[in-house]
Protein backbone atom coordinates (compact mmCIF):
# COMPACT_ATOMS: atom_id res chain seq x y z
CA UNK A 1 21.86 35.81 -35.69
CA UNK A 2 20.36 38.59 -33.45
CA UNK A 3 20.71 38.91 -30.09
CA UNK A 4 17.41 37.86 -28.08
CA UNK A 5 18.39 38.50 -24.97
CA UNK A 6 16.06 37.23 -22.15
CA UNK A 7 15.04 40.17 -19.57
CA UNK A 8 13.02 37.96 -16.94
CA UNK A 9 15.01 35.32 -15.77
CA UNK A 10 15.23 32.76 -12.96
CA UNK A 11 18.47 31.06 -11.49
CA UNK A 12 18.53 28.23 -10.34
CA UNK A 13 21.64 27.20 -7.48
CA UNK A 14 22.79 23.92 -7.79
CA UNK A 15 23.70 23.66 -4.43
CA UNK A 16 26.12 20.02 -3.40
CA UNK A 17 25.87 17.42 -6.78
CA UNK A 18 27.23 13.84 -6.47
CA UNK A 19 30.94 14.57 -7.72
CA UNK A 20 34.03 14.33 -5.62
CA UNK A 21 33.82 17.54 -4.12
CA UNK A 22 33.14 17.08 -0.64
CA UNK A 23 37.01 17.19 0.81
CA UNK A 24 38.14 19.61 -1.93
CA UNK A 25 35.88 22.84 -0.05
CA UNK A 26 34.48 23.00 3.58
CA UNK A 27 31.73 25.12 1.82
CA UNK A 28 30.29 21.82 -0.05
CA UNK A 29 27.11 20.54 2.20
CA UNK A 30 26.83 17.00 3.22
CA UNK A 31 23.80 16.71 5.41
CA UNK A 32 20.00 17.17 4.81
CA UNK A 33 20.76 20.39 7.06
CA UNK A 34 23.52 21.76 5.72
CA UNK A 35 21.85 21.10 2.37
CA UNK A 36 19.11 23.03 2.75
CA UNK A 37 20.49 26.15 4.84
CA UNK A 38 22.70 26.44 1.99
CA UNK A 39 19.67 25.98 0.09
CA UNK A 40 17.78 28.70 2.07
CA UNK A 41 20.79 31.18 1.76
CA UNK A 42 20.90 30.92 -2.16
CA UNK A 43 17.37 31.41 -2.28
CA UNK A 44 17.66 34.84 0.39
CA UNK A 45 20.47 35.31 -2.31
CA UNK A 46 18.23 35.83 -5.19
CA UNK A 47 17.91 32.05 -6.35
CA UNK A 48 14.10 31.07 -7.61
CA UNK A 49 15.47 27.33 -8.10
CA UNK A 50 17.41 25.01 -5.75
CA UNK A 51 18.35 22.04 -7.52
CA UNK A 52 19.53 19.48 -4.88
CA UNK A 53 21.15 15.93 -4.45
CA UNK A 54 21.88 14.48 -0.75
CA UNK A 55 25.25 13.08 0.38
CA UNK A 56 26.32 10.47 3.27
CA UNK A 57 26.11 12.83 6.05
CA UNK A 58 29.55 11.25 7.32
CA UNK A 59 31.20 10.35 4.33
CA UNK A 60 29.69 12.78 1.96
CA UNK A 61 29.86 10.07 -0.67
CA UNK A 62 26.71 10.47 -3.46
CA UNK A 63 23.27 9.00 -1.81
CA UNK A 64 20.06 7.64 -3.33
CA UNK A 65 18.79 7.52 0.78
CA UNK A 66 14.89 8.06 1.27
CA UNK A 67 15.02 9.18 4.92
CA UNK A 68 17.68 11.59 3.40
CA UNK A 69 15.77 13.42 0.82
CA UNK A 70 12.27 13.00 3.15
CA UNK A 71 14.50 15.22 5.57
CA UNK A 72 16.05 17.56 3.05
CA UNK A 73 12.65 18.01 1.49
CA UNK A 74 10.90 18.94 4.94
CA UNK A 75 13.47 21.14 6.43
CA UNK A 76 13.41 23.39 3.19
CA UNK A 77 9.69 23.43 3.07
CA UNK A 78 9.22 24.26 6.49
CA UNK A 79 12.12 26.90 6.44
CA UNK A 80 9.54 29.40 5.55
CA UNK A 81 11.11 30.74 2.90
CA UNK A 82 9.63 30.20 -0.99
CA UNK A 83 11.75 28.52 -3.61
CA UNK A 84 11.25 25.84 -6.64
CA UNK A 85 11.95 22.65 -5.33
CA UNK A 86 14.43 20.63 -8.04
CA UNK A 87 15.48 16.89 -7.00
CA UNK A 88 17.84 14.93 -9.16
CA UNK A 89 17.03 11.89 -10.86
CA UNK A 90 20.27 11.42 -12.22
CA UNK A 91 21.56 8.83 -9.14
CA UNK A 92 21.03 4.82 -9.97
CA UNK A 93 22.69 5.14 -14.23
CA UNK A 94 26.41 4.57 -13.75
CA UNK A 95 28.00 1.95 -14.89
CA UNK A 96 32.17 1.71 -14.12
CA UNK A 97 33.16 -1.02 -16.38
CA UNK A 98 36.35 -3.15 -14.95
CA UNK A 99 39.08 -1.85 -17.23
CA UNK A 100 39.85 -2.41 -20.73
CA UNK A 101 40.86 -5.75 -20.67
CA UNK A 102 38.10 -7.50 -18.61
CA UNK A 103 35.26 -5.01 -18.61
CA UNK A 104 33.19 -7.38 -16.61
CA UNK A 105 31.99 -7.96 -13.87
CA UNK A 106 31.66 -4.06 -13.31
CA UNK A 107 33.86 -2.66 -10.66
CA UNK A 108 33.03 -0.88 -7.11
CA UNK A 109 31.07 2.71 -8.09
CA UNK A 110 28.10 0.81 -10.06
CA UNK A 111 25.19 1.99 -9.40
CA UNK A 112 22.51 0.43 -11.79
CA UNK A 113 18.98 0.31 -10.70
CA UNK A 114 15.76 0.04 -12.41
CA UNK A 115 13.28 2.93 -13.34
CA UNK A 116 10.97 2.99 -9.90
CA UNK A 117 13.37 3.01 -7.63
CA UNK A 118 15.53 6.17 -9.71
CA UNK A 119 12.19 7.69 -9.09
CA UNK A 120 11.50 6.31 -5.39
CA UNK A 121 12.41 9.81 -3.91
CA UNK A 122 10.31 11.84 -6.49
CA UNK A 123 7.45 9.98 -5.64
CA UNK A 124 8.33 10.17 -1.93
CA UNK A 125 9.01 13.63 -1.97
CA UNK A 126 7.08 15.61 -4.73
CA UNK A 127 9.13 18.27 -5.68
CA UNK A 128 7.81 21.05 -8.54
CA UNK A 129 11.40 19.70 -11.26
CA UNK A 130 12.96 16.90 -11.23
CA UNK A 131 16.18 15.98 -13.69
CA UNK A 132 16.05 13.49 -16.61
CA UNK A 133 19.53 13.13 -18.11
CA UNK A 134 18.45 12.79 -21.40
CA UNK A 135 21.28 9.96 -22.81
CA UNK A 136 23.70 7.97 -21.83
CA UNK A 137 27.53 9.66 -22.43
CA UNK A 138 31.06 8.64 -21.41
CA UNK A 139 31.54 10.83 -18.38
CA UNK A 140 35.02 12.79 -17.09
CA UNK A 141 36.22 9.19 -15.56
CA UNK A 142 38.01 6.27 -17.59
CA UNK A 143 35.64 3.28 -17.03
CA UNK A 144 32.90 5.00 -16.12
CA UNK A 145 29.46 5.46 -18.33
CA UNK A 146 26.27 7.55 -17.47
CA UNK A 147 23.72 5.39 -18.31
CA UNK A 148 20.29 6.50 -19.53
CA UNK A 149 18.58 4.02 -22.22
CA UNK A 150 15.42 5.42 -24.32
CA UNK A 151 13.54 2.70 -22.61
CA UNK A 152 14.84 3.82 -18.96
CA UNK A 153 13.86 7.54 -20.32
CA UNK A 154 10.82 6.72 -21.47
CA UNK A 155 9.61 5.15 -18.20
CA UNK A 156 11.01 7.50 -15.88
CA UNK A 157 9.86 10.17 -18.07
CA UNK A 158 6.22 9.20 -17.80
CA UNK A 159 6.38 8.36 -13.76
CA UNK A 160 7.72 12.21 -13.72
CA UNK A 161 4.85 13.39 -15.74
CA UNK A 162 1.79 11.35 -13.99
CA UNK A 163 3.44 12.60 -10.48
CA UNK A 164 2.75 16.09 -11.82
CA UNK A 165 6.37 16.77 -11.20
CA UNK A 166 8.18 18.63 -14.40
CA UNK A 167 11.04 16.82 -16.03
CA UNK A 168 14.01 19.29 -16.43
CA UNK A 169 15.87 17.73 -19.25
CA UNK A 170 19.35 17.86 -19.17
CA UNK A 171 21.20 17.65 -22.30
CA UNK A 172 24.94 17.11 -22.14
CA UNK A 173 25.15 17.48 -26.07
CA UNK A 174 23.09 18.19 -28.93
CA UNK A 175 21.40 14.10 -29.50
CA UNK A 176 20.00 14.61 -25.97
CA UNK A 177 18.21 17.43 -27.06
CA UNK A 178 17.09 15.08 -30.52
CA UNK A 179 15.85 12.71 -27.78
CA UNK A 180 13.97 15.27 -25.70
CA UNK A 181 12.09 16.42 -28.99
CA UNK A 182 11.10 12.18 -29.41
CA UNK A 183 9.90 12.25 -25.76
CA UNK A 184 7.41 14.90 -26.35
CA UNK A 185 5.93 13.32 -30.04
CA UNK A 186 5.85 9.97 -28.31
CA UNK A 187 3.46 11.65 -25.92
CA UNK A 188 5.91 10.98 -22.18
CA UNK A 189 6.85 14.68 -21.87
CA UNK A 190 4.31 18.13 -22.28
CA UNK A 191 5.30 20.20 -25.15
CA UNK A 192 6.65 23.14 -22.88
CA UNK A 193 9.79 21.44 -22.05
CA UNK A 194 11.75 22.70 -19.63
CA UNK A 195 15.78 21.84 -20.55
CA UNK A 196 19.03 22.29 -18.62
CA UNK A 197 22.01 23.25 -21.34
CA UNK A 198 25.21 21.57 -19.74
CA UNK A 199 28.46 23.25 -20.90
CA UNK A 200 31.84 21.78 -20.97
CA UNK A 201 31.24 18.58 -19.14
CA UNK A 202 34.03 15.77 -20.32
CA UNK A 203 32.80 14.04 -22.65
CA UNK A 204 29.72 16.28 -23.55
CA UNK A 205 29.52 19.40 -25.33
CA UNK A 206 32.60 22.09 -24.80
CA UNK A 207 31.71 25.04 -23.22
CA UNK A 208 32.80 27.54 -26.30
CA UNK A 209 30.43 29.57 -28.20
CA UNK A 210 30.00 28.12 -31.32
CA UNK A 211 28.55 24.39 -29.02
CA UNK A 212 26.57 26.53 -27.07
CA UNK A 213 25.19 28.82 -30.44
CA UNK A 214 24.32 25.14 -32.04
CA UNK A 215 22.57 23.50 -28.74
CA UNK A 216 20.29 26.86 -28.37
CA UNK A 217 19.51 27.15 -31.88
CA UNK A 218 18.14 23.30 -31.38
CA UNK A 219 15.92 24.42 -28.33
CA UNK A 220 12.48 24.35 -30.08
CA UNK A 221 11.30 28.12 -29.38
CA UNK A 222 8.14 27.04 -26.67
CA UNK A 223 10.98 25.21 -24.59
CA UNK A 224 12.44 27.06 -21.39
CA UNK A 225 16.08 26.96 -21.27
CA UNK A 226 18.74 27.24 -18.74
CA UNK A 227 22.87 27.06 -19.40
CA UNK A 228 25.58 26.17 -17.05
CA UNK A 229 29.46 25.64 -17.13
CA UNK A 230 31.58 23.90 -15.42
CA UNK A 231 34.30 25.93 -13.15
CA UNK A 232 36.18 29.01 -14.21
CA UNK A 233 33.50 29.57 -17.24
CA UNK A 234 30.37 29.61 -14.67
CA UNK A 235 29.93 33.26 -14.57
CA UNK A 236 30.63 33.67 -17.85
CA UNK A 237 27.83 31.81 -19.01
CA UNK A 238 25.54 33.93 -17.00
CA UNK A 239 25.87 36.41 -19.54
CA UNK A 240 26.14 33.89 -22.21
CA UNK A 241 22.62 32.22 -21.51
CA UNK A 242 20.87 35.51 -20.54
CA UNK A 243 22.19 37.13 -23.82
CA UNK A 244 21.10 34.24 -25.88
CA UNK A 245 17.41 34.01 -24.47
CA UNK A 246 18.03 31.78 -21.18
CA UNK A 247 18.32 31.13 -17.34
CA UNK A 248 21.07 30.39 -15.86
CA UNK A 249 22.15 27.83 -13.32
CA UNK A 250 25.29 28.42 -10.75
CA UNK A 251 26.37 26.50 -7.47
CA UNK A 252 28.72 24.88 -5.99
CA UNK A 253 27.68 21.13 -7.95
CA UNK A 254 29.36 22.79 -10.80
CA UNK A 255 32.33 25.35 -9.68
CA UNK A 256 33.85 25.59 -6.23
CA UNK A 257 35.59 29.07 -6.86
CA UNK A 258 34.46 32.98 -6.24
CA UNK A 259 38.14 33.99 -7.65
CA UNK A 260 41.60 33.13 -8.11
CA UNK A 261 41.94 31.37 -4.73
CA UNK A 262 38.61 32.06 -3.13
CA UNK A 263 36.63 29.01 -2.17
CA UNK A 264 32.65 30.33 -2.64
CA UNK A 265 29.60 29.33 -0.85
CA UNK A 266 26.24 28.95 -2.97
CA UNK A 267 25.16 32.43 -1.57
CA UNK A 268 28.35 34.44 -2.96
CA UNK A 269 28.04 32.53 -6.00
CA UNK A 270 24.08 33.81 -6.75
CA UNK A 271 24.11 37.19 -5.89
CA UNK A 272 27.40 37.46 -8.38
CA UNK A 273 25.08 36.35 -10.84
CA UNK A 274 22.93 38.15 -9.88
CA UNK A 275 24.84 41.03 -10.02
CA UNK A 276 25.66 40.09 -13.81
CA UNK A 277 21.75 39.65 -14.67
CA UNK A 278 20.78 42.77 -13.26
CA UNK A 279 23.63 44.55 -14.93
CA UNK A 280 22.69 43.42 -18.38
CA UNK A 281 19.39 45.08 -17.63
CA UNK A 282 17.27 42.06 -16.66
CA UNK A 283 15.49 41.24 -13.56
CA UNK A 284 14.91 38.34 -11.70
CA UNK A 285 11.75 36.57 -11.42
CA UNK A 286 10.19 34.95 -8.22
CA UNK A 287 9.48 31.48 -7.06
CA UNK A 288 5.95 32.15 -7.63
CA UNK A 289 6.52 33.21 -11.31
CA UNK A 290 8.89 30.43 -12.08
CA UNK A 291 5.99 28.49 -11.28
CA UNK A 292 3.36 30.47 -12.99
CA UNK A 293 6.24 30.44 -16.05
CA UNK A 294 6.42 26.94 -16.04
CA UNK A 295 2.97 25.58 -14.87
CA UNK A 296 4.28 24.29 -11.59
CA UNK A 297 2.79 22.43 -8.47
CA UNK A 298 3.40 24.07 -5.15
CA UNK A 299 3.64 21.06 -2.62
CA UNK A 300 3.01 22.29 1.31
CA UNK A 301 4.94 20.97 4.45
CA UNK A 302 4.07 17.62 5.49
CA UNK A 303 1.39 18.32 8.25
């Protein structure tokens, strides 16, 4: 197939994650604060999109906390400086099953909750994207499952849509993206979906070519993609997506590395791709186009 090679495009920094990163680089952010002046520096960096979870500010451990996100929400809004505002909704779906001999009960890591309250910050906080993790998928661990039922979908698909807040489907393999497509005919998502390509996360699709050729070619063309992989393949797919018609997505949620022995902040890691966008003769679009793009809604601080 031809190259169509996308010459406006947005990245979006996914700046801390939930994973097990937090002792591995000093660079990781664990409170609201650190959060979001690593937020504000990837966005100074180039970034149009900050995609953020929160962490236990002592622990760093993965959080679901209210008063966390209320504060992470407010210090990046009041920062003064524009970006999209992208919260996870991913938090409250794993299951860690008790081994393979006596699955149940489930063991310590299970975090099942029901629809409102995997939504409880999005309401709380309003920002322009949020994620739906569009199926459920053995994930990198053992025991553990990421859990995400068509009826959970479907009801935290249409509490994203009547908050005016934009789903950003992320599809781990090509049936998520068969799911996403059922979500918009059954009426819970708008037709201009926006989806999140996720490369080479165990047990999803593998980051080669040929995966990420078959899960663009099954992005209906009046979607807006993005594509990400994990670690030493992130830049890489910075040209990959941008040559195949996308946006791209870097941070430190999904590679801790500049080089060969270089730990990275968020900042280093967007203006390298940016570097690589610009040098494949694209340019970078704005916050305020991303949201013109995508038919966003601009919250203001809390006064």
């Amino acid at each position: 197939m031809p190259l169509a090679m996308n010459r406006d495009v947005f990245i979006t920094c996914a700046v801390t994650g939930s994973g097990a990163t937090q002792d591995r680089s000093p660079h990781v952010p664990r409170s609201p604060q650190q959060i979001a002046e690593s937020a504000i520096a990837a966005a100074k960096a180039g970034a149009a999109v900050v995609h953020c979870h929160v962490r236990d500010p002592e622990t760093g451990a993965p959080s679901r906390d209210l008063k966390l996100y209320r504060e992470l929400t407010d210090r990046i809004r009041d920062s003064g400086v524009d970006m999209v505002l992208n919260l996870t909704a991913g938090m409250g779906g794993d299951i860690v099953f008790g081994g393979t001999s006596s699955p149940f009960p489930v063991a310590a890591g299970t975090d099942m909750v029901g629809a409102e309250e995997r939504v409880a910050h999005i309401a709380e906080c309003l920002p322009e994207i949020c994620t739906l993790d569009c199926g459920t998928m053995n994930f990198a661990e053992a025991d553990y499952v990421m859990t995400n039922t068509p009826g959970m979908l479907q009801a935290m698909g249409r509490m994203m849509t009547e908050l005016g807040v934009k789903p950003e489907v992320e599809a781990f393999d090509t049936g998520h993206l068969w799911y996403a497509k059922q979500l918009v005919e059954d009426g819970v998502l708008e037709p201009d979906v926006l989806v999140q390509l996720c490369m080479g996360v165990p047990w999803g699709a593998p980051d080669d070519l040929n995966t990420f050729m078959a899960m663009v070619n099954n992005v209906p063309s009046n979607w807006t993609f993005s594509a990400f992989a994990l670690g030493r393949n992130q830049m890489a797919y910075v040209a990959a997506s941008v040559l195949a018609g996308g946006n791209v997505r870097v941070g430190l949620e999904d590679n801790l590395w500049l080089d060969k022995g270089v730990l990275a902040t968020n900042e280093q890691l967007v203006t390298r791709a940016r570097g690589i966008i610009e040098g494949l003769g694209a340019r970078l679009l704005s916050p305020g186009e991303v949201r013109e793009k995508l038919k966003l809604t601009k919250r203001a601080p809390r006064g």
